[in-house]
N, C-alpha and C. Protein backbone atom coordinates (compact mmCIF):
# COMPACT_ATOMS: atom_id res chain seq x y z
N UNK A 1 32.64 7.28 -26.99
CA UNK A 1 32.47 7.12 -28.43
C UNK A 1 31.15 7.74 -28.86
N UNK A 2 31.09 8.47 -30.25
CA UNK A 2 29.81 9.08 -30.85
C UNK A 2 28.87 7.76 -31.69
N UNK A 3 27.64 8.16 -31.58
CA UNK A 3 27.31 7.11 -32.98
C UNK A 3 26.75 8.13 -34.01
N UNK A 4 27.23 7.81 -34.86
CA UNK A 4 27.02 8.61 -36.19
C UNK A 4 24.98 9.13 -36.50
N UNK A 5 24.88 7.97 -36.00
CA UNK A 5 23.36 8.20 -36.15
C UNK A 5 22.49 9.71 -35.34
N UNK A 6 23.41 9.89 -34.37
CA UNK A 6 22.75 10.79 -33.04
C UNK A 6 22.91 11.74 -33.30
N UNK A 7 23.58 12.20 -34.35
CA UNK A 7 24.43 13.37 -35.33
C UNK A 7 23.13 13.95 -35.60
N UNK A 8 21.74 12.78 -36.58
CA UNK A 8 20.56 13.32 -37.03
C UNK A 8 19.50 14.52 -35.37
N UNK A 9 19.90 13.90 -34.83
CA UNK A 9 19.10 13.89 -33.49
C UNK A 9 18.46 15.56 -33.63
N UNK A 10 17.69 15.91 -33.10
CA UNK A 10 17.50 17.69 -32.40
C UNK A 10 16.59 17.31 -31.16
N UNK A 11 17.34 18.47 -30.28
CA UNK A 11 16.80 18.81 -29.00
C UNK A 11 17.30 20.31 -28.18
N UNK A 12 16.26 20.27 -27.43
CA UNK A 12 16.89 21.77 -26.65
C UNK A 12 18.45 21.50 -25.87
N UNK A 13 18.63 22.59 -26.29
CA UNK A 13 20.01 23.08 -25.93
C UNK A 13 20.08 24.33 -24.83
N UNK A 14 20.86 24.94 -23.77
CA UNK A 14 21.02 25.62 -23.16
C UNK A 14 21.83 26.71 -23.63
N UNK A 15 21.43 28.42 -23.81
CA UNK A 15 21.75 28.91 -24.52
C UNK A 15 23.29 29.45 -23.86
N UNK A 16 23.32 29.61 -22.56
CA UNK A 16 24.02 29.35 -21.82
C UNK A 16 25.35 28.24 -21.79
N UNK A 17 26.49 28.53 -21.33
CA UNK A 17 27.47 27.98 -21.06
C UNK A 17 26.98 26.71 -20.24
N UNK A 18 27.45 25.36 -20.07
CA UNK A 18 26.64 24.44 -19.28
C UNK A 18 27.58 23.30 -19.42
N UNK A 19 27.66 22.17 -18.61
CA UNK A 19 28.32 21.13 -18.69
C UNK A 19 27.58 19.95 -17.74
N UNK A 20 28.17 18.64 -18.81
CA UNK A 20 27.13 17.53 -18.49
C UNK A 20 27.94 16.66 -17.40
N UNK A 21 27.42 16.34 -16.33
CA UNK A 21 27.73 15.17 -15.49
C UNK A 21 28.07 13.62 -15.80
N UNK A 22 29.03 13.54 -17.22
CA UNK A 22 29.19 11.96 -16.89
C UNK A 22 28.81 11.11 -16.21
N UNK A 23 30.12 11.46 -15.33
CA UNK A 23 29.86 10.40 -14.38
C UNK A 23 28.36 10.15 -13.71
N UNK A 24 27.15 10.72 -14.16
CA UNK A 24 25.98 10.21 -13.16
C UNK A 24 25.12 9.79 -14.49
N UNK A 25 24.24 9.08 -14.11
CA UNK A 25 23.38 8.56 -14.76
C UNK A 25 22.00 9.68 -14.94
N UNK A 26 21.18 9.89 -15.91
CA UNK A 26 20.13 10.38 -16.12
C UNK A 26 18.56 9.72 -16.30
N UNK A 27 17.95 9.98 -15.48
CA UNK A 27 16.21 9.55 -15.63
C UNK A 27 16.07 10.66 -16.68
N UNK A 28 15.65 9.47 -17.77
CA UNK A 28 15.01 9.99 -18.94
C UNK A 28 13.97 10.69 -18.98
N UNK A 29 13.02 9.42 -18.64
CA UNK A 29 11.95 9.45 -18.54
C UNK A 29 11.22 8.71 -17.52
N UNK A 30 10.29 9.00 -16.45
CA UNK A 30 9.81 8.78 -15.15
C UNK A 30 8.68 7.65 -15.28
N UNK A 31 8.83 6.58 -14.78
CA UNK A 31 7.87 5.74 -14.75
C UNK A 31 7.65 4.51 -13.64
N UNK A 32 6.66 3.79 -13.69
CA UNK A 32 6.32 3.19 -12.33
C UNK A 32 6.23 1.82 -12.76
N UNK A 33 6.23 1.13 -14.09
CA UNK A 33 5.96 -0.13 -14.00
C UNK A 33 7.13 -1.09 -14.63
N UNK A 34 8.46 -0.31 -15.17
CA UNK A 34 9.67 -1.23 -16.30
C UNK A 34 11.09 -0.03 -15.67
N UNK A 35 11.96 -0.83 -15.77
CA UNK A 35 12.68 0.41 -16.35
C UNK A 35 13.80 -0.16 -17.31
N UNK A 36 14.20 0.68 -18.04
CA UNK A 36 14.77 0.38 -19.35
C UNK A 36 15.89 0.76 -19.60
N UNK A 37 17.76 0.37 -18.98
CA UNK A 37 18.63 0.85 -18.66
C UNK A 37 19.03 0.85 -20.76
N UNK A 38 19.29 2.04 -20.79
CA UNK A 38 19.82 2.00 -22.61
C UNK A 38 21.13 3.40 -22.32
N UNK A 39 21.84 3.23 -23.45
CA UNK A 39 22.71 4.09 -23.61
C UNK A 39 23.05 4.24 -25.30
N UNK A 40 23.89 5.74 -25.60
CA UNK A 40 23.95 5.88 -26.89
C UNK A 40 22.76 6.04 -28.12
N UNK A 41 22.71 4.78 -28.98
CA UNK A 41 21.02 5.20 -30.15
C UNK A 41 19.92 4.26 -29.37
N UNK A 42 20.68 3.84 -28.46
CA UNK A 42 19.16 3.16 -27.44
C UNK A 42 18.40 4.15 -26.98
N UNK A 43 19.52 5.25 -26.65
CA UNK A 43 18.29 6.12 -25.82
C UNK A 43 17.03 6.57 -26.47
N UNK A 44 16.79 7.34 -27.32
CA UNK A 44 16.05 7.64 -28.75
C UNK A 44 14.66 6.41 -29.01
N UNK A 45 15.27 5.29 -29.21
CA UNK A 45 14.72 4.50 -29.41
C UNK A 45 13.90 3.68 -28.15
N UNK A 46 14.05 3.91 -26.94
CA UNK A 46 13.96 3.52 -25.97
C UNK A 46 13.04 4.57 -25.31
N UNK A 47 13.05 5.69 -25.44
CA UNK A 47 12.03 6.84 -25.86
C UNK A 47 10.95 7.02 -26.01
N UNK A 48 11.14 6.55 -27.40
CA UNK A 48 9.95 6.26 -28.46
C UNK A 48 9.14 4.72 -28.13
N UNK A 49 9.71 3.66 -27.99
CA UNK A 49 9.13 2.67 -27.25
C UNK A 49 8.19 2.78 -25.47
N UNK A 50 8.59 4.08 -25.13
CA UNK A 50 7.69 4.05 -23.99
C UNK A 50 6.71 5.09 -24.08
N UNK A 51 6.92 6.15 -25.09
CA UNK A 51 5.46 6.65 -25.48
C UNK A 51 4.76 5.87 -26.27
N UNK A 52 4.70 4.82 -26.96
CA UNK A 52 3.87 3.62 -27.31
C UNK A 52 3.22 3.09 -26.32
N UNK A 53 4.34 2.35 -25.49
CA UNK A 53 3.68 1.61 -24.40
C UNK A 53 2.73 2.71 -23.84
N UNK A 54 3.02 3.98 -23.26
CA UNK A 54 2.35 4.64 -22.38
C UNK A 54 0.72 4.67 -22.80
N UNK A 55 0.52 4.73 -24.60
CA UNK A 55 -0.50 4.75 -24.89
C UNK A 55 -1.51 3.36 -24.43
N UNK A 56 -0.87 2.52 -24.47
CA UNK A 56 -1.37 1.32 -23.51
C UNK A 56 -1.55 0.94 -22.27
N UNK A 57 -1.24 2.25 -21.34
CA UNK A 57 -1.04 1.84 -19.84
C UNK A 57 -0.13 1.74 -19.20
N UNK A 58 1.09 1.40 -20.10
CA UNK A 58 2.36 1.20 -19.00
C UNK A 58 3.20 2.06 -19.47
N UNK A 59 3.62 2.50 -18.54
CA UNK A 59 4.93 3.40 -17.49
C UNK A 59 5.70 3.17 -17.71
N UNK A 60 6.84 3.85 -18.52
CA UNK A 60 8.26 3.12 -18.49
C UNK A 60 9.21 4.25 -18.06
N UNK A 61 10.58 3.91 -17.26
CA UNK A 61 11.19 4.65 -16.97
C UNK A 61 12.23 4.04 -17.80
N UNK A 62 13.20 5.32 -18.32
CA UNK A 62 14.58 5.37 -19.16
C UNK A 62 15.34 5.74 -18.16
N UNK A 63 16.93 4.83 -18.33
CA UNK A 63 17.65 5.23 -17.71
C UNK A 63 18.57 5.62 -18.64
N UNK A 64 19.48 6.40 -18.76
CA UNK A 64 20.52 6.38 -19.42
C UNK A 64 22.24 6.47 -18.19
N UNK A 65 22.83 5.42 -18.28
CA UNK A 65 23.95 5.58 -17.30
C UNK A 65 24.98 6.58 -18.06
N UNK A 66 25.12 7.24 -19.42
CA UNK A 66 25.86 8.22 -19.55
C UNK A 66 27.21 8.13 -19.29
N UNK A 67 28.10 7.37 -18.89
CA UNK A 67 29.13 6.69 -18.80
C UNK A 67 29.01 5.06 -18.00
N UNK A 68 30.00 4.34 -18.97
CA UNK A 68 30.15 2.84 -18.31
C UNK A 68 31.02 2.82 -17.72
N UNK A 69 32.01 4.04 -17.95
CA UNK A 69 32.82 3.66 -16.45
C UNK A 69 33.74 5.10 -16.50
N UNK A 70 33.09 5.50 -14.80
CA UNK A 70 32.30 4.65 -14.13
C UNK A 70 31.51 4.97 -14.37
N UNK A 71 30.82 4.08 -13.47
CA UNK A 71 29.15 3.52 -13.34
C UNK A 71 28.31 4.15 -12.76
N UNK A 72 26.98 4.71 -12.67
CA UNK A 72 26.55 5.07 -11.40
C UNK A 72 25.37 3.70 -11.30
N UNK A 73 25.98 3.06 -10.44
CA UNK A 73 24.91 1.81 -10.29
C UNK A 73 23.91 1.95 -9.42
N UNK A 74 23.88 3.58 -8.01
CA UNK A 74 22.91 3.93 -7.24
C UNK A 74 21.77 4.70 -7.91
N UNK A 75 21.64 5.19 -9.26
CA UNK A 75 20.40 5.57 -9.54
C UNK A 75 20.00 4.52 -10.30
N UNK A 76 20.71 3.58 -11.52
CA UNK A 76 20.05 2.18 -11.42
C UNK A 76 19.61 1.18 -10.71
N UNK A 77 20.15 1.18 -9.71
CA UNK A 77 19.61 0.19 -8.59
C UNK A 77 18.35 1.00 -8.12
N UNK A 78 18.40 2.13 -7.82
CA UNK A 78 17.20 2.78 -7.42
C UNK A 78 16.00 2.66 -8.23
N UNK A 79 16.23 2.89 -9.60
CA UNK A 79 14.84 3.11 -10.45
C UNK A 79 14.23 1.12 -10.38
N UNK A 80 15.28 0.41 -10.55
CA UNK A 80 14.82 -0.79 -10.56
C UNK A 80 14.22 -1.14 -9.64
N UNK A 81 14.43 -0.64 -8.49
CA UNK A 81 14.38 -1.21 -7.35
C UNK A 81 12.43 -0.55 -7.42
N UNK A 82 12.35 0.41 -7.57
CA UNK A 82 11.00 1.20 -7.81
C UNK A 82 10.09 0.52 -8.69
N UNK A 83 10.29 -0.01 -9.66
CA UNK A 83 9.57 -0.65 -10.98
C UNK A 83 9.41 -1.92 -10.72
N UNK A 84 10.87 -2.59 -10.32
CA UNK A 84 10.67 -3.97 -9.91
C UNK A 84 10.92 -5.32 -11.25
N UNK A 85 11.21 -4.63 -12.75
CA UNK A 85 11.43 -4.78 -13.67
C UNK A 85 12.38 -4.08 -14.48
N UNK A 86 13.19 -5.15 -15.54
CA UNK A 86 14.11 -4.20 -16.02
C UNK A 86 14.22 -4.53 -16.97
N UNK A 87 15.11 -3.68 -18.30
CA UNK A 87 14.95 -4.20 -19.86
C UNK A 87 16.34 -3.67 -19.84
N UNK A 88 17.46 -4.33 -20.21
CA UNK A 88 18.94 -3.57 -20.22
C UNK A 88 18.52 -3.44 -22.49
N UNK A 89 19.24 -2.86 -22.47
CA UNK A 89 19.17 -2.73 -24.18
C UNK A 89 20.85 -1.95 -24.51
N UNK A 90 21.12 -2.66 -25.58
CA UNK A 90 22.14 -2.00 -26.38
C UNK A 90 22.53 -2.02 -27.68
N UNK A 91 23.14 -1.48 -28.48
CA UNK A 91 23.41 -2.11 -30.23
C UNK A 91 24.26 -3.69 -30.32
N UNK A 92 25.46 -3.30 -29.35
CA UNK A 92 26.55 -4.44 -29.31
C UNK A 92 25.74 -5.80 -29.35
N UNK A 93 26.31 -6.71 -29.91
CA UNK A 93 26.08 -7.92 -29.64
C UNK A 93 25.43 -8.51 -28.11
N UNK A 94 25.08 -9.44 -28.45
CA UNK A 94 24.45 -9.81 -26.72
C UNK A 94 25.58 -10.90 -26.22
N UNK A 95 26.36 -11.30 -26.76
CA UNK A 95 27.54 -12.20 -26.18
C UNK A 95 28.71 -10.98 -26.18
N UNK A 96 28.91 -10.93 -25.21
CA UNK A 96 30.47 -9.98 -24.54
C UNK A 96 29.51 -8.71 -24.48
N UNK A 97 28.56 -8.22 -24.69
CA UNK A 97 28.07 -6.64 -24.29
C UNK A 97 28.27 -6.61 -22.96
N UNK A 98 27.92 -4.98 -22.94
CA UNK A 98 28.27 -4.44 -21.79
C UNK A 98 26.66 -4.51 -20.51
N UNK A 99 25.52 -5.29 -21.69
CA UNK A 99 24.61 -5.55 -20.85
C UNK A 99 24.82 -6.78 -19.26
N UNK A 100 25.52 -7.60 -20.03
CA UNK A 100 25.91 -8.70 -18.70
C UNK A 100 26.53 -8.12 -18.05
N UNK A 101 27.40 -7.26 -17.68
CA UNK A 101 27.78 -6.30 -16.37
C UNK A 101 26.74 -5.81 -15.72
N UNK A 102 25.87 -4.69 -16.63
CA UNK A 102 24.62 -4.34 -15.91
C UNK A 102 23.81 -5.41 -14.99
N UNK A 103 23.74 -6.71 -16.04
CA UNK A 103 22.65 -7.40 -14.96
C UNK A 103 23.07 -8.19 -13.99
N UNK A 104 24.87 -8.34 -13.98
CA UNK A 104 25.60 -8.81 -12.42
C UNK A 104 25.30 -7.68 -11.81
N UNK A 105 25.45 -6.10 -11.90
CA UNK A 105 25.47 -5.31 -10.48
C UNK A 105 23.96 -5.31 -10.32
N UNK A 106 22.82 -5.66 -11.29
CA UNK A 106 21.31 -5.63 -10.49
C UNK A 106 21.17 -6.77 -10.01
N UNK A 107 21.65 -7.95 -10.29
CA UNK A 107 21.33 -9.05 -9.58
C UNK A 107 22.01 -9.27 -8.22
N UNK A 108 23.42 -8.21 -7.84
CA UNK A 108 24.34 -8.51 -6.82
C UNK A 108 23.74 -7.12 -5.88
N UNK A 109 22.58 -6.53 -6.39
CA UNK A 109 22.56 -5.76 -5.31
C UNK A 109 21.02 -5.66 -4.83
N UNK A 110 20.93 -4.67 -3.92
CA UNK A 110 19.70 -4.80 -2.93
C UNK A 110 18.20 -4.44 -3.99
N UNK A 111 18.52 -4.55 -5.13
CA UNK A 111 17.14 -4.72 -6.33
C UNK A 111 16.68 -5.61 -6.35
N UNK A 112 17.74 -7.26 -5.99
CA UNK A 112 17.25 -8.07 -6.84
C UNK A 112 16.00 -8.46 -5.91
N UNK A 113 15.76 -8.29 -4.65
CA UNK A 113 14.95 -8.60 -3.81
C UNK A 113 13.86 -8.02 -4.07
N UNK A 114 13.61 -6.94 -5.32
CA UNK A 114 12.44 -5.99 -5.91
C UNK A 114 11.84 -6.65 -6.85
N UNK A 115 12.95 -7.53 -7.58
CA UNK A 115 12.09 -7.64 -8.60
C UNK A 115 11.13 -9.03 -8.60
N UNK A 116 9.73 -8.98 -9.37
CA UNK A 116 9.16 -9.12 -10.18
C UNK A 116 9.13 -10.12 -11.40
N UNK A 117 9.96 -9.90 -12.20
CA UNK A 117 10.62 -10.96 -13.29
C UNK A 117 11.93 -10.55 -13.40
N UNK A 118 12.34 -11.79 -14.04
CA UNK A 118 13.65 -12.09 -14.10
C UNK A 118 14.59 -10.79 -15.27
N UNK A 119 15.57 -10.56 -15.03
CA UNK A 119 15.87 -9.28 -15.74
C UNK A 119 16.63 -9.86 -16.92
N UNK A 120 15.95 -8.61 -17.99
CA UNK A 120 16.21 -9.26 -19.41
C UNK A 120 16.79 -8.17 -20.28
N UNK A 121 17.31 -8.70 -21.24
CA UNK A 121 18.55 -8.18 -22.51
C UNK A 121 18.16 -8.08 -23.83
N UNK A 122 18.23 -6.99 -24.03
CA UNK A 122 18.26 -6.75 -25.45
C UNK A 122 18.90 -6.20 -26.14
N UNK A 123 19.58 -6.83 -27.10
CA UNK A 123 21.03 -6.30 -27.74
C UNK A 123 20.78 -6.81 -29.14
N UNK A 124 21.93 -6.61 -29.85
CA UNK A 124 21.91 -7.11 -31.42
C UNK A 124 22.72 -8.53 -31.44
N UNK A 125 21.89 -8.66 -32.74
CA UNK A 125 22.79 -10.04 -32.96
C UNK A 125 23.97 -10.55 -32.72
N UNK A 126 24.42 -11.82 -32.84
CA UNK A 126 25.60 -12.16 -32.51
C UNK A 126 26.30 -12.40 -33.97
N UNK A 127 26.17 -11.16 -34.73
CA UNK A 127 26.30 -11.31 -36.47
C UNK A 127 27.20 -10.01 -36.40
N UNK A 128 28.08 -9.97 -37.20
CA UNK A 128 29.00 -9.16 -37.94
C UNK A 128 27.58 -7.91 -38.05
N UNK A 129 27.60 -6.83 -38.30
CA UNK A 129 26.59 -5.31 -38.56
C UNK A 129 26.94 -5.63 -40.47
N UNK A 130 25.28 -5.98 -40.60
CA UNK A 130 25.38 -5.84 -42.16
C UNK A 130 25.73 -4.84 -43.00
N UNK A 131 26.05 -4.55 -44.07
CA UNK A 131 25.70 -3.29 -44.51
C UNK A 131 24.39 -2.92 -45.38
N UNK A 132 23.59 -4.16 -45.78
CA UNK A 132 22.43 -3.62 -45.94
C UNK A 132 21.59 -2.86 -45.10
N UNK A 133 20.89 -2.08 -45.43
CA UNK A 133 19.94 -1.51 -44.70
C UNK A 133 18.91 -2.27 -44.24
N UNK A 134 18.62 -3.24 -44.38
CA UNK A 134 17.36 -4.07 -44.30
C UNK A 134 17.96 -4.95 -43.09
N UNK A 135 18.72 -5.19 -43.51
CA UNK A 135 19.98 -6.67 -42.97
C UNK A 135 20.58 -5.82 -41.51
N UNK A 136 20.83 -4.35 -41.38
CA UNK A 136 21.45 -3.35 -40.22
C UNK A 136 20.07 -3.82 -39.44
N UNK A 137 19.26 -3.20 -39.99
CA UNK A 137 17.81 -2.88 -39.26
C UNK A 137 17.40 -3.94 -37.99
N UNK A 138 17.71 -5.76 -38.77
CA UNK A 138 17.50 -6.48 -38.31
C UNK A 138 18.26 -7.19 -37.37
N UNK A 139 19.35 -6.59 -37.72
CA UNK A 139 20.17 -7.16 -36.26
C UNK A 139 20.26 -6.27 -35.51
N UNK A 140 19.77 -5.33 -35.34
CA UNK A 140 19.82 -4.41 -34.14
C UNK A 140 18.65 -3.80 -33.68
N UNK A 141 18.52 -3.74 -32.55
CA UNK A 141 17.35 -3.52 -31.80
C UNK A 141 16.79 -2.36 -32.29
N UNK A 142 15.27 -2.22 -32.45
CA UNK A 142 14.26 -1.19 -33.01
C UNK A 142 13.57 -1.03 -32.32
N UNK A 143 12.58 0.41 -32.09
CA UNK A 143 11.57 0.60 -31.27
C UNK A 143 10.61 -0.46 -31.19
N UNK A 144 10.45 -1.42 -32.25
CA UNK A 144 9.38 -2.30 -32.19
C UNK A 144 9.81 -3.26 -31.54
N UNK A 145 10.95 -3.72 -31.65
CA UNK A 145 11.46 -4.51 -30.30
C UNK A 145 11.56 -4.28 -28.91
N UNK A 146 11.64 -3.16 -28.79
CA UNK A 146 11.54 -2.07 -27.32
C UNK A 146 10.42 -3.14 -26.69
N UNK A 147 9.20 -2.47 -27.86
CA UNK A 147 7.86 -2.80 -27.12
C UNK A 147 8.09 -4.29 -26.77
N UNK A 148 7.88 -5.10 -28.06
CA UNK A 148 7.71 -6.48 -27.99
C UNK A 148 8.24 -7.49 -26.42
N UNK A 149 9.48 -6.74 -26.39
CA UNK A 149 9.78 -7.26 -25.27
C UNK A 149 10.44 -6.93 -23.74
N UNK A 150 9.35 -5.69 -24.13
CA UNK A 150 8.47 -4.78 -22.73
C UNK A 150 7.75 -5.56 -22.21
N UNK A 151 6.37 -5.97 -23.20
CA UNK A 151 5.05 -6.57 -23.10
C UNK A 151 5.44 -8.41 -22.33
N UNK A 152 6.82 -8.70 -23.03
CA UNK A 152 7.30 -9.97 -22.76
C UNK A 152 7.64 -10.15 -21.25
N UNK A 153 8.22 -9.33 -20.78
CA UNK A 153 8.63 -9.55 -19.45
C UNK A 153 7.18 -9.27 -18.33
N UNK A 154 6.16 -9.08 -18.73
CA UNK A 154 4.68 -8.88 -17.69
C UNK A 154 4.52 -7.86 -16.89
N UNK A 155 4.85 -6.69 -18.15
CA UNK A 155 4.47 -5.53 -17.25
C UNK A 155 2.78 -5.85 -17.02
N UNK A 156 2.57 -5.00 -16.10
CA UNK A 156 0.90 -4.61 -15.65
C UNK A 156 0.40 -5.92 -14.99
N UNK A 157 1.49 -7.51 -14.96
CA UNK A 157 0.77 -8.08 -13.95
C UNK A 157 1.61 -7.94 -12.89
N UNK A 158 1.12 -7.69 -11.66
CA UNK A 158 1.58 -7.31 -10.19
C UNK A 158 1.70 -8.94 -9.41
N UNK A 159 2.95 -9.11 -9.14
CA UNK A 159 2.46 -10.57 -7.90
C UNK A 159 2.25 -10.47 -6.94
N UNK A 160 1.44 -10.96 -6.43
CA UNK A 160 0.93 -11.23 -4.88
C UNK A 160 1.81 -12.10 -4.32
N UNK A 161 2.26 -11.28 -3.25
CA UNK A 161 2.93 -11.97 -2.20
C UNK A 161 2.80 -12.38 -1.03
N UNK A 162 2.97 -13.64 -0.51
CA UNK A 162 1.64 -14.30 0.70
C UNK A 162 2.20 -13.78 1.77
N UNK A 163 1.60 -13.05 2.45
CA UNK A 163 1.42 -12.91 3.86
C UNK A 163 1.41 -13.57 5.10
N UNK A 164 1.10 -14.35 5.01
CA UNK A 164 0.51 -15.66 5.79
C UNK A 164 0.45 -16.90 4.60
N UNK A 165 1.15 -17.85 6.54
CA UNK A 165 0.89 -19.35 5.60
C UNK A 165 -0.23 -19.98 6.35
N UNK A 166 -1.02 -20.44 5.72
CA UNK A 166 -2.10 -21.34 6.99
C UNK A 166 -1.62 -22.65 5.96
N UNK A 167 -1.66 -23.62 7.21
CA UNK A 167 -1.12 -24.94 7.14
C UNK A 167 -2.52 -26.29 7.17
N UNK A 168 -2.78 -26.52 6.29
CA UNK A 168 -4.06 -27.59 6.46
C UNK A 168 -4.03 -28.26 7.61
N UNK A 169 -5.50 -28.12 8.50
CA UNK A 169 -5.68 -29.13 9.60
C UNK A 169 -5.67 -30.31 9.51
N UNK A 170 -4.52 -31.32 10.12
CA UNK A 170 -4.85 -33.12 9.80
C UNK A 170 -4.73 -33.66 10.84
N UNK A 171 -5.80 -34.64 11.36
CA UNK A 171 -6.14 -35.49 12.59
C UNK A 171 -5.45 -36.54 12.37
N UNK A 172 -4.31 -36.68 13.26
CA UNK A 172 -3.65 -37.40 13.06
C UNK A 172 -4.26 -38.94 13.58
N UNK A 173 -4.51 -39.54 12.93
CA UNK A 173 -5.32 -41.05 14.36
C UNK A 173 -4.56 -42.30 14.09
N UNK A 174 -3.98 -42.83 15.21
CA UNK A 174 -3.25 -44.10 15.20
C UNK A 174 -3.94 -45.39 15.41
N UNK A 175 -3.84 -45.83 14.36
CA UNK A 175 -4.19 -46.91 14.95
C UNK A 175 -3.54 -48.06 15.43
N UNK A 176 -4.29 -48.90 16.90
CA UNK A 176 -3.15 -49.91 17.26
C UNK A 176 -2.84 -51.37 16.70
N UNK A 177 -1.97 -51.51 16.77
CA UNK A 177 -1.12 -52.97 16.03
C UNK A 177 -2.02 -53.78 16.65
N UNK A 178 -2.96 -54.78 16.00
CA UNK A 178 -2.99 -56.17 16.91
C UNK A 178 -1.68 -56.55 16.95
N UNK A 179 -2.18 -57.06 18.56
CA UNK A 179 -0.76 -57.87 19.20
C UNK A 179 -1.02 -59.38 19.07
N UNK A 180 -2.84 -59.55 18.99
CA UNK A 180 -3.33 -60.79 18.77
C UNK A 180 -3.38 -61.50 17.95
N UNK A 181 -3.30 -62.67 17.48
CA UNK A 181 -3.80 -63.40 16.78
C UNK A 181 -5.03 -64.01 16.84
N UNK A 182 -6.49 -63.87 16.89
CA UNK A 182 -7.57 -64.63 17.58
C UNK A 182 -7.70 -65.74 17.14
N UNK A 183 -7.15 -66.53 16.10
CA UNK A 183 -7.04 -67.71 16.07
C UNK A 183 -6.32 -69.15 16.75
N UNK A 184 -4.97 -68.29 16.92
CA UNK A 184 -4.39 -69.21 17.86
C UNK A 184 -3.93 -68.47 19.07
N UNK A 185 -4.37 -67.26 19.18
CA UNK A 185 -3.96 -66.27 20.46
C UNK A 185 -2.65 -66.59 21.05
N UNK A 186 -1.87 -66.07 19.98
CA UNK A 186 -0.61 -65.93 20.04
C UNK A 186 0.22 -64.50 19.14
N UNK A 187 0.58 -64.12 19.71
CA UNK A 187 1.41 -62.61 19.28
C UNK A 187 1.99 -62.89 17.74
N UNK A 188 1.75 -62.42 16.64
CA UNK A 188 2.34 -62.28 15.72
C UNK A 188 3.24 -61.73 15.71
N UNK A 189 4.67 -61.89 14.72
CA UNK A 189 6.28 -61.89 14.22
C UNK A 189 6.04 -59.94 14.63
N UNK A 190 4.89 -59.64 13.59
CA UNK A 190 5.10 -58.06 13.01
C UNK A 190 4.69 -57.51 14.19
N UNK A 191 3.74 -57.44 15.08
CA UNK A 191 2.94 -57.08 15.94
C UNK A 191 4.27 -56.83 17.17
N UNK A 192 4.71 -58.03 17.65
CA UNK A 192 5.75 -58.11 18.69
C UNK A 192 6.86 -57.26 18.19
N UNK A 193 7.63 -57.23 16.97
CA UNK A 193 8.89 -56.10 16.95
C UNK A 193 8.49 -54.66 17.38
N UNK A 194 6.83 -54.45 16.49
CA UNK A 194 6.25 -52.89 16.68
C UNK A 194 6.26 -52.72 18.24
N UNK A 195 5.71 -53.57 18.94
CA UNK A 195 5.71 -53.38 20.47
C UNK A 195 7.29 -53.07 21.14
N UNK A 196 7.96 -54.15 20.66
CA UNK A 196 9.38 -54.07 21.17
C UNK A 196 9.98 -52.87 20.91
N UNK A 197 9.62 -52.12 19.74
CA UNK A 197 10.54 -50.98 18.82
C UNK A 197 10.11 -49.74 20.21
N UNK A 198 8.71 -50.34 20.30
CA UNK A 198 8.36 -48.78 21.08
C UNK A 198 8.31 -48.81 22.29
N UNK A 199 8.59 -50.00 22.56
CA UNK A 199 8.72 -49.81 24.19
C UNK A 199 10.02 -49.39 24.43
N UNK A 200 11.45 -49.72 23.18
CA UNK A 200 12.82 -49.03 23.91
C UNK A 200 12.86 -47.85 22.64
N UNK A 201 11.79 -47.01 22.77
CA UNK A 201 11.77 -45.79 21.76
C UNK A 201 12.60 -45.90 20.35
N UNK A 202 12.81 -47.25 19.98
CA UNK A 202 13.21 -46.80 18.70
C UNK A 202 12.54 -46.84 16.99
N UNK A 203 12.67 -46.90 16.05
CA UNK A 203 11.85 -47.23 15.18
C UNK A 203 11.91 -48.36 14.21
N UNK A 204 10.77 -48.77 14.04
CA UNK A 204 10.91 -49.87 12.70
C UNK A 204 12.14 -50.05 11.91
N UNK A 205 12.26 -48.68 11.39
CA UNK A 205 13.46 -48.59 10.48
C UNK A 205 14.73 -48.90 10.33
């Protein structure tokens, strides 16, 4: 399917005869700290949200999968797997989109052991597409949302992962049951079971 919007778009073209690979997915754009699986007017916008971020420090890689089916889930799993973070984005609604597929095959595959934070969605409302312009704008994801919740998921903090466990030293010291009573030097009730328990190895309990 086209979106009418992409119609506005310009970019280089090959003057040359040429044909596009569906079926594979495209690195947009190369980066080391997010990556940002979008398709259709995400891409554009998804774009433009990481030359923002970039001006701040962080790295974002675009994926575009270029067909949903099929899938190429080995260069998504790859870029994620590299970043360690992910931002799925789309226009559709976020109940029934085609983002919850994406984040079963990153969570069911050898990424999820990469990541970092928990992988997150950004889609449009769960509202009918207004026809105001104001009212469109707002139910569907914008570059300023890109960022907002880029910044949300913690790019640029790195976790440390422990290496080593050291286990606190504790002296264990027993102390023994009087068996005595020094008053009438006679074995107390509690004293005699504890003895009995441990002389045929079993416990209090």
């Amino acid at each position: 399917m086209e979106h009418k919007l992409l119609y506005r778009l310009k970019g280089p073209v090959p003057e040359e005869s040429y044909s596009i690979p569906l079926q594979s997915a495209e690195v947009k754009r190369e980066g080391r700290d997010l990556t940002i699986v979008a398709y259709s007017i995400m891409v554009p916008r998804a774009l433009e949200a990481a030359e923002k971020l970039a001006a701040e420090g962080i790295e974002v890689e675009v994926v575009d999968p270029r067909c949903l089916k099929p899938l190429d889930t080995e260069t998504i799993i790859r870029s994620v797997s590299k970043t360690g973070r992910v931002l799925i984005t789309h226009e559709a609604p976020l109940t029934g989109g085609f983002g919850g597929e994406l984040a079963a095959v990153i969570a069911g595959s050898e990424a999820f052991d990469y990541l970092d934070a928990p992988i997150r969605r950004l889609a449009g409302l769960n509202v009918p597409i207004p026809y105001n312009r104001n009212l469109e704008r707002a139910a569907v994801p914008q570059v300023e949302k890109h960022c907002r919740r880029s910044a949300s998921i913690g790019v640029g903090r790195k976790v440390k992962m422990a290496t080593e466990v050291i286990m606190p030293k504790v002296d264990m010291v027993m102390e023994p049951a009087p068996l005595w009573n020094g008053s009438k030097r006679k074995m107390n009730k509690s004293a005699r079971r504890s003895a009995l328990c441990y002389h045929h190895g079993k416990s209090r309990d």
